[in-house]
PDB file of N, CA and C in Angstrom:
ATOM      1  N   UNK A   1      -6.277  -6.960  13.864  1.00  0.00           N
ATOM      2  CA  UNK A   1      -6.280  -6.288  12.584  1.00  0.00           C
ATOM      3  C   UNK A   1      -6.549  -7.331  11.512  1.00  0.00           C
ATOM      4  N   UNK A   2      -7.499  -6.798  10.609  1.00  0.00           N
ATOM      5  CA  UNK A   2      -7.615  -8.078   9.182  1.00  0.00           C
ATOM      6  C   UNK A   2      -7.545  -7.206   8.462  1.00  0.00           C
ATOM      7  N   UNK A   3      -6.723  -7.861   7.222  1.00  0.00           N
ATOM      8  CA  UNK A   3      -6.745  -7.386   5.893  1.00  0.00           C
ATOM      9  C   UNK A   3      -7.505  -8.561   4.612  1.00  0.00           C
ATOM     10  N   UNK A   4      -7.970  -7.645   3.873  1.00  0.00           N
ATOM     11  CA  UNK A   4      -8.266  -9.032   3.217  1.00  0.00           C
ATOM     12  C   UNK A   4      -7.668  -8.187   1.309  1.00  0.00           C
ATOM     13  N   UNK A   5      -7.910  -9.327   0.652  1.00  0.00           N
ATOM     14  CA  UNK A   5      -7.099  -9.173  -0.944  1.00  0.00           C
ATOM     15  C   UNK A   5      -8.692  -8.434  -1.745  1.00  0.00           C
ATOM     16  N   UNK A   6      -8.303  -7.196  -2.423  1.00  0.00           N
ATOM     17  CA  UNK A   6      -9.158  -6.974  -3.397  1.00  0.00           C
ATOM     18  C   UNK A   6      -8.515  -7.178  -4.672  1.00  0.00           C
ATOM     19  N   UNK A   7      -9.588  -6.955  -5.473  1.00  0.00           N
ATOM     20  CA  UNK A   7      -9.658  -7.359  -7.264  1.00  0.00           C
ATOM     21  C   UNK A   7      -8.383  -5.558  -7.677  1.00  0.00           C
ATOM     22  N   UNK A   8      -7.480  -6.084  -8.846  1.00  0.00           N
ATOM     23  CA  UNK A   8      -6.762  -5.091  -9.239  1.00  0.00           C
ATOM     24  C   UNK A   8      -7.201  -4.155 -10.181  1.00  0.00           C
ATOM     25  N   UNK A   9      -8.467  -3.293  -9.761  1.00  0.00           N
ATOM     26  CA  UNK A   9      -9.250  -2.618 -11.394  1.00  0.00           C
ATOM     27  C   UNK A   9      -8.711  -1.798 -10.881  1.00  0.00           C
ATOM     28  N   UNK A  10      -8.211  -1.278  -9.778  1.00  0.00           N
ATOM     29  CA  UNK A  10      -7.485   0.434  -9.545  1.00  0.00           C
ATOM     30  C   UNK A  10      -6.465   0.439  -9.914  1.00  0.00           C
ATOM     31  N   UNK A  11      -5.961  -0.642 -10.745  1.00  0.00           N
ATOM     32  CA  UNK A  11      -4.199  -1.263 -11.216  1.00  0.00           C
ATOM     33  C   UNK A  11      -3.864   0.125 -12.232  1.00  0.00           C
ATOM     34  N   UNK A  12      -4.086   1.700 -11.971  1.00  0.00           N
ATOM     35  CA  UNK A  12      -3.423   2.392 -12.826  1.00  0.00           C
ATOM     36  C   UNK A  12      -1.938   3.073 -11.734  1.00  0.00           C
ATOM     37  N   UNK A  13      -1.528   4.200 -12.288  1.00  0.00           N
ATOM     38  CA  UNK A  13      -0.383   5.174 -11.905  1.00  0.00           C
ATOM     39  C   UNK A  13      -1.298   6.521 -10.409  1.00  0.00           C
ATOM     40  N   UNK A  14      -2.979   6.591 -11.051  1.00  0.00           N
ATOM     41  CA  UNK A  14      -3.258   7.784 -10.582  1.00  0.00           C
ATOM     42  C   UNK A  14      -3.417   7.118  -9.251  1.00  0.00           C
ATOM     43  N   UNK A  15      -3.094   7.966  -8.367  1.00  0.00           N
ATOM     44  CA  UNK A  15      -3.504   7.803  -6.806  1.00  0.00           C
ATOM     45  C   UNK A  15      -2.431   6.814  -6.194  1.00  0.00           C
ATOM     46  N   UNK A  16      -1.614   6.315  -6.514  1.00  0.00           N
ATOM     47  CA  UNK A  16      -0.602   5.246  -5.811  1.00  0.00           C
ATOM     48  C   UNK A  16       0.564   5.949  -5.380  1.00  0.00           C
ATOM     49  N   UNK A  17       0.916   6.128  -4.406  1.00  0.00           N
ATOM     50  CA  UNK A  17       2.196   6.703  -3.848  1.00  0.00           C
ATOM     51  C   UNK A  17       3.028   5.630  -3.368  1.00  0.00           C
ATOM     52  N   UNK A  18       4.659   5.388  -3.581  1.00  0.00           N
ATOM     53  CA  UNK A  18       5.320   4.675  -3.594  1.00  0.00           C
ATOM     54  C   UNK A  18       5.995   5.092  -2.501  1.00  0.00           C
ATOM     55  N   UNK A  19       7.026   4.167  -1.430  1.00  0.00           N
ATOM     56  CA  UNK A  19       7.668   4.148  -0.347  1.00  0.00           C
ATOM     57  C   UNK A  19       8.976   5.294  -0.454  1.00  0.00           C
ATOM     58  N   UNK A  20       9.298   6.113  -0.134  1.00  0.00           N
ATOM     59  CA  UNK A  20      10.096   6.759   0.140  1.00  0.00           C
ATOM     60  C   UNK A  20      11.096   6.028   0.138  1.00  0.00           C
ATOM     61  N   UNK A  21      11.209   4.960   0.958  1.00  0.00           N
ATOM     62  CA  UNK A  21      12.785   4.439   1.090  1.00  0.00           C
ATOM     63  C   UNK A  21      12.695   3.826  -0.148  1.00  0.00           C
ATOM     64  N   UNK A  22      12.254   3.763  -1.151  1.00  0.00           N
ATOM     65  CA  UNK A  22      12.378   2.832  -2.691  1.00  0.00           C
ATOM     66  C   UNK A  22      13.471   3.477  -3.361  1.00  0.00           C
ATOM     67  N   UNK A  23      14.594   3.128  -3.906  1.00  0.00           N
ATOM     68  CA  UNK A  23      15.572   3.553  -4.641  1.00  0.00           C
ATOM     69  C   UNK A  23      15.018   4.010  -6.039  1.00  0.00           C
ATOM     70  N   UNK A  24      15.993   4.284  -6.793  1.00  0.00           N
ATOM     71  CA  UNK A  24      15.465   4.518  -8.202  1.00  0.00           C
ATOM     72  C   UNK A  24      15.827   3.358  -8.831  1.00  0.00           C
ATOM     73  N   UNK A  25      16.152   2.722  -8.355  1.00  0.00           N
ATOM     74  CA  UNK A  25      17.116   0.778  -9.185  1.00  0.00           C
ATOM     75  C   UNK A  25      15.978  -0.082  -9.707  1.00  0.00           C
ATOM     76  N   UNK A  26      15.091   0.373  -9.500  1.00  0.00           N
ATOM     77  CA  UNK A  26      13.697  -0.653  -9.217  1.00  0.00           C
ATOM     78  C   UNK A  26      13.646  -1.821  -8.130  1.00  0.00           C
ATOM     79  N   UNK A  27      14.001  -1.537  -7.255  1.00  0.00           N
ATOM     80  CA  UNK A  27      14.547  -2.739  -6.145  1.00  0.00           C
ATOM     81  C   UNK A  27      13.230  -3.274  -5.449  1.00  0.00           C
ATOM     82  N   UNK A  28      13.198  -3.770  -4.387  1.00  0.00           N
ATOM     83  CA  UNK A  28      11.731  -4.005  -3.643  1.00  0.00           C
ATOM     84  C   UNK A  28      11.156  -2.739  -2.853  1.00  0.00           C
ATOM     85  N   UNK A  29       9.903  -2.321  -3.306  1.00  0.00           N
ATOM     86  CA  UNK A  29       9.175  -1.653  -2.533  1.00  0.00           C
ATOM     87  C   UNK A  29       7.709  -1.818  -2.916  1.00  0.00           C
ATOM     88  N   UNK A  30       7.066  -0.906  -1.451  1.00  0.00           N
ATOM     89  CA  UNK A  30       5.788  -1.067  -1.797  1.00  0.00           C
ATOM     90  C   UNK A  30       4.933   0.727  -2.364  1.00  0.00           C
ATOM     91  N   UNK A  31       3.533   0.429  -2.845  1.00  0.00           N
ATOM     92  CA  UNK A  31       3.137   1.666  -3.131  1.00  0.00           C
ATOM     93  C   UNK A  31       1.585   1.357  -2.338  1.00  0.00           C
ATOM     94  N   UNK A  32       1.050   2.676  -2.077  1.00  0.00           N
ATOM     95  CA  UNK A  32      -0.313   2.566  -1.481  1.00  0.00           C
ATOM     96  C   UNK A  32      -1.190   3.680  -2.042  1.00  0.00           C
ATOM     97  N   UNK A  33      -2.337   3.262  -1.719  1.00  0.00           N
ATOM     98  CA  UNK A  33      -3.315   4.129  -2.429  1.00  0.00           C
ATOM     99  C   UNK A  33      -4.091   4.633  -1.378  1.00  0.00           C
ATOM    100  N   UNK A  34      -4.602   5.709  -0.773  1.00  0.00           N
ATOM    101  CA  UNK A  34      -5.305   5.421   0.017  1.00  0.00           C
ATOM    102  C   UNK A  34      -7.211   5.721  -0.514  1.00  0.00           C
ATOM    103  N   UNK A  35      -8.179   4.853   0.304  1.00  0.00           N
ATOM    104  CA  UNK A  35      -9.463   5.207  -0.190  1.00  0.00           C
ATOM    105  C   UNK A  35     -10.252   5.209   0.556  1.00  0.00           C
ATOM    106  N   UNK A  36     -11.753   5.592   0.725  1.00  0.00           N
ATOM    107  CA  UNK A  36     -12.591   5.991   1.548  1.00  0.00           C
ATOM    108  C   UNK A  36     -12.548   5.311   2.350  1.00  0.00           C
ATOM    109  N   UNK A  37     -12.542   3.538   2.346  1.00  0.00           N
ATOM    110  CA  UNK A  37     -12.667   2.651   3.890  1.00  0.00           C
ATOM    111  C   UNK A  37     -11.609   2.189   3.955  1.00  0.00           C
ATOM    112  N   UNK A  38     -10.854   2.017   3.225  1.00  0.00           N
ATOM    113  CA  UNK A  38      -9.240   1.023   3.177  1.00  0.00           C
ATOM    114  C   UNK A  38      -8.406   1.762   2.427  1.00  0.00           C
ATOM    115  N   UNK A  39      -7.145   1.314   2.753  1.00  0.00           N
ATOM    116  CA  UNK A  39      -6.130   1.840   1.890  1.00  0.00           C
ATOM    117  C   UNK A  39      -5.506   0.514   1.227  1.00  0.00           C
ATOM    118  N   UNK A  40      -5.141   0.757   0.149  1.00  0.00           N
ATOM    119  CA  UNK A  40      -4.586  -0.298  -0.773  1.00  0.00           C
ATOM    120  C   UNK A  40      -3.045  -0.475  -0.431  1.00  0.00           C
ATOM    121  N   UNK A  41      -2.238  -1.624  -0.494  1.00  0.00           N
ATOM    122  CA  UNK A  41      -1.034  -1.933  -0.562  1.00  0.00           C
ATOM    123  C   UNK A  41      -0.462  -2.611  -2.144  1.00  0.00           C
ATOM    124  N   UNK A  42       0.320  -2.812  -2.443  1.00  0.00           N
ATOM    125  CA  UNK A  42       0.583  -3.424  -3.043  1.00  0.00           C
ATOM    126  C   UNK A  42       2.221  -3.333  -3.556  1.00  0.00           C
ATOM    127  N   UNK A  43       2.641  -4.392  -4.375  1.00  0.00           N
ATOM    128  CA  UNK A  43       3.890  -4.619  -5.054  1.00  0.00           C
ATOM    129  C   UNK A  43       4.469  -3.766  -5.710  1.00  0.00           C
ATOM    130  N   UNK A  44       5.114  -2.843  -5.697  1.00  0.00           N
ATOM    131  CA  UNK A  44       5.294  -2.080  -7.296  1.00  0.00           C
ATOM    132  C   UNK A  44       5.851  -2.500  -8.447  1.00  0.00           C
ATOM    133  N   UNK A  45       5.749  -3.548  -8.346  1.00  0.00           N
ATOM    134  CA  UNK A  45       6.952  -4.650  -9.367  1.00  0.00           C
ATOM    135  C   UNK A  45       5.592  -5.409  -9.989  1.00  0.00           C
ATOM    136  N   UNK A  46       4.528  -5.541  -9.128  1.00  0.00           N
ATOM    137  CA  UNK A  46       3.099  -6.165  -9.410  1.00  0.00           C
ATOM    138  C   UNK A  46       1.855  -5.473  -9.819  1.00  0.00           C
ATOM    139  N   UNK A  47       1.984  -3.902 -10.100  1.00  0.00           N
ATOM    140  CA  UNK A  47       1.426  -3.220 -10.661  1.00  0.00           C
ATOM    141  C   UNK A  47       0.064  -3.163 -11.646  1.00  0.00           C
ATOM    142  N   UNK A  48       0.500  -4.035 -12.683  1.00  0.00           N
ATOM    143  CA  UNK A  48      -0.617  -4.281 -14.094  1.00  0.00           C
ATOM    144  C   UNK A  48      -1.582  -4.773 -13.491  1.00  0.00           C
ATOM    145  N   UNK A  49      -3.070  -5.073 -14.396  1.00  0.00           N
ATOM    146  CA  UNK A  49      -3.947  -5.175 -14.123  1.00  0.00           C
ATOM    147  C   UNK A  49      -4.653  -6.954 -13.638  1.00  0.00           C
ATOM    148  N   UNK A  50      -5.021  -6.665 -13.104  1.00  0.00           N
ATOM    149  CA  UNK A  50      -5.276  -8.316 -13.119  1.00  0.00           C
ATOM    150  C   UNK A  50      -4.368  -8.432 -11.441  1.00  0.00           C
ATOM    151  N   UNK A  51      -3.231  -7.723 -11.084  1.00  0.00           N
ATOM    152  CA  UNK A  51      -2.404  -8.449  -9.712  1.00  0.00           C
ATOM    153  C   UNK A  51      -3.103  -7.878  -8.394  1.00  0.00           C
ATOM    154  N   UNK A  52      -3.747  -8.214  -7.381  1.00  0.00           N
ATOM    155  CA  UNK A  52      -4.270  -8.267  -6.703  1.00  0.00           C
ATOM    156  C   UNK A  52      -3.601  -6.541  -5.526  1.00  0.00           C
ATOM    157  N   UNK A  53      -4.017  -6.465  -4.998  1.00  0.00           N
ATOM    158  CA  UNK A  53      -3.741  -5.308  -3.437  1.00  0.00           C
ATOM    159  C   UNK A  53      -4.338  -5.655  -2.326  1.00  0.00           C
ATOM    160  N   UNK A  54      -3.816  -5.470  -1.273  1.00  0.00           N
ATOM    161  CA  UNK A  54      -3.943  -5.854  -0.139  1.00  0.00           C
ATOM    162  C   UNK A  54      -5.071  -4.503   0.723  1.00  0.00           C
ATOM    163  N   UNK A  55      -6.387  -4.959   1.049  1.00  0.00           N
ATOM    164  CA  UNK A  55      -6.922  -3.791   1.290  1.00  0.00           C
ATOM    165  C   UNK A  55      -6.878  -4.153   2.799  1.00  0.00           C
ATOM    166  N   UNK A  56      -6.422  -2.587   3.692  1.00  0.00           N
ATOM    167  CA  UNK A  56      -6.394  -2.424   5.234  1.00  0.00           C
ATOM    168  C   UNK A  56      -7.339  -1.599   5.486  1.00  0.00           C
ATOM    169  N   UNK A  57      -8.337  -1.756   6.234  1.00  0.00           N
ATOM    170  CA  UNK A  57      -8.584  -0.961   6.877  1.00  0.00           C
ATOM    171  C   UNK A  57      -8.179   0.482   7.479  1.00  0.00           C
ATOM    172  N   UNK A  58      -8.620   1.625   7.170  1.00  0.00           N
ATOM    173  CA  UNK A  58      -8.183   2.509   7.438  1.00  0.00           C
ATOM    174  C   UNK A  58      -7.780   2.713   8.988  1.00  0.00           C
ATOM    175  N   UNK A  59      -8.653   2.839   9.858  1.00  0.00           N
ATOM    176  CA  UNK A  59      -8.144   2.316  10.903  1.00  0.00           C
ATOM    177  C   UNK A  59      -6.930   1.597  11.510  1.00  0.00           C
ATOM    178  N   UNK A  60      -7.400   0.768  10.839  1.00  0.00           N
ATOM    179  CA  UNK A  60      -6.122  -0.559  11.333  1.00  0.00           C
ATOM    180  C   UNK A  60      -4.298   0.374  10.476  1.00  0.00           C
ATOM    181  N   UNK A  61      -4.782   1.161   9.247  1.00  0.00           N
ATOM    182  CA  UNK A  61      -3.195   1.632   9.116  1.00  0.00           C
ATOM    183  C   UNK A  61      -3.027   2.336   9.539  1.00  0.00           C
ATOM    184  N   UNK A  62      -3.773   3.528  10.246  1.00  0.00           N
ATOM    185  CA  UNK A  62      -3.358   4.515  11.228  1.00  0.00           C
ATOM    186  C   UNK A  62      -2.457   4.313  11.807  1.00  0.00           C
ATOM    187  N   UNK A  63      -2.909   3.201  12.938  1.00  0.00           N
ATOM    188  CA  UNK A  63      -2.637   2.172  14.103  1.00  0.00           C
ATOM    189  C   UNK A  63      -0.764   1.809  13.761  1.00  0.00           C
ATOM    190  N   UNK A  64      -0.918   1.120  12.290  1.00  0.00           N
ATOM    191  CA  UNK A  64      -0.042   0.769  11.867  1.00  0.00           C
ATOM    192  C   UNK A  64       1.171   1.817  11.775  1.00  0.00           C
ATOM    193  N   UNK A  65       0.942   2.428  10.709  1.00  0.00           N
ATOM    194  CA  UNK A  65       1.533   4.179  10.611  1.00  0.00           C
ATOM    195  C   UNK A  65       2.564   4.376  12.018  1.00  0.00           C
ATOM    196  N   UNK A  66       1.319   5.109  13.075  1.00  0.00           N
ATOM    197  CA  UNK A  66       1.658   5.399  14.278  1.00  0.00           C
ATOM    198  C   UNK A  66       2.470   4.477  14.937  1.00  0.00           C
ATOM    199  N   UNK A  67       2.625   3.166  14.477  1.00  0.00           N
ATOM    200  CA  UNK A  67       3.414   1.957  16.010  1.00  0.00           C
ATOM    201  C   UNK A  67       4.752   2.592  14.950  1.00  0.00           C
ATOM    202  N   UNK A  68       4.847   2.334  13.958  1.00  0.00           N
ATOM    203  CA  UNK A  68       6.070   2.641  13.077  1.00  0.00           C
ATOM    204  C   UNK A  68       6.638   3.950  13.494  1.00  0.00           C
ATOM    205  N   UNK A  69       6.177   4.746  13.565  1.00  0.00           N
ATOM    206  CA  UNK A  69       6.634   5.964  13.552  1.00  0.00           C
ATOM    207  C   UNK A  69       7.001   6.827  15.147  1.00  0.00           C
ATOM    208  N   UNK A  70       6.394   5.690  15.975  1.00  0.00           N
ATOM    209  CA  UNK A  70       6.421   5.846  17.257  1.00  0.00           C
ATOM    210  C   UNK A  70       7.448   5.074  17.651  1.00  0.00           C
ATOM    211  N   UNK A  71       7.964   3.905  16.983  1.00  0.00           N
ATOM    212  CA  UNK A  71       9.118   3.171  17.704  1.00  0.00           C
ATOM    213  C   UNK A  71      10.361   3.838  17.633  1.00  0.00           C
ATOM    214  N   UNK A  72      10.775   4.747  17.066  1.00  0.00           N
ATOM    215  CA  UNK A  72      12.230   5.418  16.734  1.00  0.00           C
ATOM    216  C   UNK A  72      12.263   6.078  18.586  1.00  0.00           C
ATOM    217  N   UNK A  73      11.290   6.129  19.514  1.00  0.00           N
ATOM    218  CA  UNK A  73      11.119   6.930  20.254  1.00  0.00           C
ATOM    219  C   UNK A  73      12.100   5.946  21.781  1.00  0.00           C
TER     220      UNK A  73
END
């Protein structure tokens, strides 16, 4: 699996969904975006424009997704 860092111009609110397990405290979590070839990761604490996201391969987070969601098993 590779990920590589894109530029932060999608750095708005629309399209970013944040982690479920994130409290309301502002504590550590992450938010993702997803998009036609990759899905975005990023900080939610790192948000503004200019801070970088981690782009995955769509593929590769499926993969990801599924090992997660498959280990409770």
């Amino acid at each position: 699996m590779t990920a590589k860092y894109v530029s932060g111009e999608d750095d708005n609110r629309d399209g970013w969904y944040k982690s479920s397990y994130s409290g309301g405290s502002g504590g550590s979590c992450v938010e993702v975006k997803p998009g036609q070839s990759a899905v975005l990761v990023r900080d939610s604490k790192n948000r503004h424009p200019g801070h970088p996201a981690i782009g995955v391969p769509r593929t590769a987070w499926a993969v990801f997704v599924h090992t997660l969601t498959d280990s409770g098993d």
